[in-house]
Protein backbone atom coordinates (compact mmCIF):
# COMPACT_ATOMS: atom_id res chain seq x y z
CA UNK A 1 -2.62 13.58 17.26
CA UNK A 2 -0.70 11.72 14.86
CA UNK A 3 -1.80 10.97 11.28
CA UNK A 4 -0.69 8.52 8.63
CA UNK A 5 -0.92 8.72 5.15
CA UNK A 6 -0.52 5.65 2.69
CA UNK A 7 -0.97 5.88 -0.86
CA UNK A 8 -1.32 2.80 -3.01
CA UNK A 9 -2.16 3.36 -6.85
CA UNK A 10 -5.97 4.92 -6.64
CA UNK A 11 -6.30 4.17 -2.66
CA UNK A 12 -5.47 6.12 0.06
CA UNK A 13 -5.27 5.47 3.46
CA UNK A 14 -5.30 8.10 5.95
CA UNK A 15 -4.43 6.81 9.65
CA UNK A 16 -5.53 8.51 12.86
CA UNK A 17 -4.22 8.24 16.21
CA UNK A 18 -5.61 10.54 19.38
CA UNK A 19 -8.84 11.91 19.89
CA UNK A 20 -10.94 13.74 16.58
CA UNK A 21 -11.74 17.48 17.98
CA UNK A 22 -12.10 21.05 17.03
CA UNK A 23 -8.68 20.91 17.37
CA UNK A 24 -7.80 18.36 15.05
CA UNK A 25 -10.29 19.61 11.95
CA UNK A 26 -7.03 21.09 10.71
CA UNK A 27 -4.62 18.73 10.68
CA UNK A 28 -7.49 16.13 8.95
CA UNK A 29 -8.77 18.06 6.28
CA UNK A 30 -5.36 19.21 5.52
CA UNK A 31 -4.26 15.65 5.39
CA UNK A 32 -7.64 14.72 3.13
CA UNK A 33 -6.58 17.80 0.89
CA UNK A 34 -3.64 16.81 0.32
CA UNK A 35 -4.39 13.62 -1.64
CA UNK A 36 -3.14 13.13 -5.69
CA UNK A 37 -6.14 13.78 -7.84
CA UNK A 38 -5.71 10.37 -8.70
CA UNK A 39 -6.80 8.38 -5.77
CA UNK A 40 -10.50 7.49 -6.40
CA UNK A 41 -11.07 5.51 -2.41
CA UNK A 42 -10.14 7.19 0.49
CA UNK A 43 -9.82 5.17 3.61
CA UNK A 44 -9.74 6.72 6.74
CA UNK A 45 -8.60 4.15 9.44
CA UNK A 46 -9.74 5.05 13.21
CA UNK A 47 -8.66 1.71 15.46
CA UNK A 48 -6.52 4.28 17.50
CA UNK A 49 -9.06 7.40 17.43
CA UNK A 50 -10.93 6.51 21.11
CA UNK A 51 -12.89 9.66 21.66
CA UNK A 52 -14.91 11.89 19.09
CA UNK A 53 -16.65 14.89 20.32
CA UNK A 54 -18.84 17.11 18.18
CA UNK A 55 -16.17 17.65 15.26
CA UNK A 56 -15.92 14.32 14.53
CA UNK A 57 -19.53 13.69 12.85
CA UNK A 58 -19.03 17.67 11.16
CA UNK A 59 -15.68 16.27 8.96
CA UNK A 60 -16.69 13.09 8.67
CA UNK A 61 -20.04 13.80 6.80
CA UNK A 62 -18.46 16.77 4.70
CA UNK A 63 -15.22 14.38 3.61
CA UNK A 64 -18.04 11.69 3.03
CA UNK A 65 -19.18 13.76 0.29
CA UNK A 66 -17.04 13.87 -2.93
CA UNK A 67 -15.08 17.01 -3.45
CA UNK A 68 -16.61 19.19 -6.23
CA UNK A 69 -13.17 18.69 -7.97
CA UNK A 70 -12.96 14.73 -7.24
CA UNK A 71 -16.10 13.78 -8.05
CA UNK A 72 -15.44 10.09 -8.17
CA UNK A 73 -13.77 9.60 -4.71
CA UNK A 74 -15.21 7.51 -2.41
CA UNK A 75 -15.17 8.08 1.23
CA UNK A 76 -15.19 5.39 4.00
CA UNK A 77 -13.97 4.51 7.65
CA UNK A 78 -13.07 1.73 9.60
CA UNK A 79 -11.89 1.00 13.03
CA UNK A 80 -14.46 2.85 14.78
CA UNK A 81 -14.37 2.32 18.52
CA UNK A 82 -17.51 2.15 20.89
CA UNK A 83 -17.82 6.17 21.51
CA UNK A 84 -16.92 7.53 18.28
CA UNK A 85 -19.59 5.09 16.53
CA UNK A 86 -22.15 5.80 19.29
CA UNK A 87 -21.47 9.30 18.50
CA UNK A 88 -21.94 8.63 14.88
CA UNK A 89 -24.65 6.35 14.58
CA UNK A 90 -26.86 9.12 17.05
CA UNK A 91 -25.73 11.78 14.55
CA UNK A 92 -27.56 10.15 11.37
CA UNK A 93 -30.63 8.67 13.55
CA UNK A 94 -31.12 12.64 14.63
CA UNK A 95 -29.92 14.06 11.20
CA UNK A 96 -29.96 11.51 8.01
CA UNK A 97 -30.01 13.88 5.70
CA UNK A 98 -26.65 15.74 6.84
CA UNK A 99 -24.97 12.89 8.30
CA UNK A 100 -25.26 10.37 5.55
CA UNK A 101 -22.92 7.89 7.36
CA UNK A 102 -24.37 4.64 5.77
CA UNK A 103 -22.36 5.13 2.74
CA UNK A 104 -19.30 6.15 4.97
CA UNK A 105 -19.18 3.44 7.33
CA UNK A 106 -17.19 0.37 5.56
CA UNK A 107 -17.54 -2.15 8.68
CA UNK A 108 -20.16 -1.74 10.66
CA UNK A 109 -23.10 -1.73 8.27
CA UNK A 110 -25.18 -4.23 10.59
CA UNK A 111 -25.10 -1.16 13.04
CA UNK A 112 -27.26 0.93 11.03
């Protein structure tokens, strides 16, 4: 897995490439911790993330709400590929309330 970071002013972009597993919680919440105090919009950018298993709804939904600490930082992703929004989209029709992904997903609000 390779990730990207990219900070411009209050925006940061965080770029993913390889598959989003158990394996990889580490290395992306590490990377989403990592982030000035200043950046207010988070970005992460998926167009080379091709699988997701399990993990990937888990992060996703807990980095899609707002650190206790950052409490104006929004959260959203773009790029999504067929599986990992399948895997997404199934995740909040079976669980709404804990995967609240219709605030997280930036481009693919006519999915929902």
């Amino acid at each position: 897995m390779n990730i990207i970071t990219i900070i411009d002013g209050t925006t940061a972009r965080i770029t993913v490439s390889g598959d989003i597993d158990f394996q990889s919680l580490p290395p992306l919440r590490t990377a989403a911790d990592a982030l000035p105090v200043h950046v207010t919009d988070l970005l992460w950018d998926l167009n080379h993330t091709f699988f997701m298993d399990v993990a990937g709804p888990h992060i996703l939904s807990a980095l899609a709400l707002a650190p206790p600490d950052r409490p104006d930082r929004r959260t959203t992703v773009t790029g999504l590929r067929p599986q990992p929004l399948r895997l997404l989209l199934l995740a909040a029709e079976t669980n709404s309330a804990t995967f609240p992904f219709d605030r997280l997903l930036c481009d693919t609000s006519a999915a929902l």
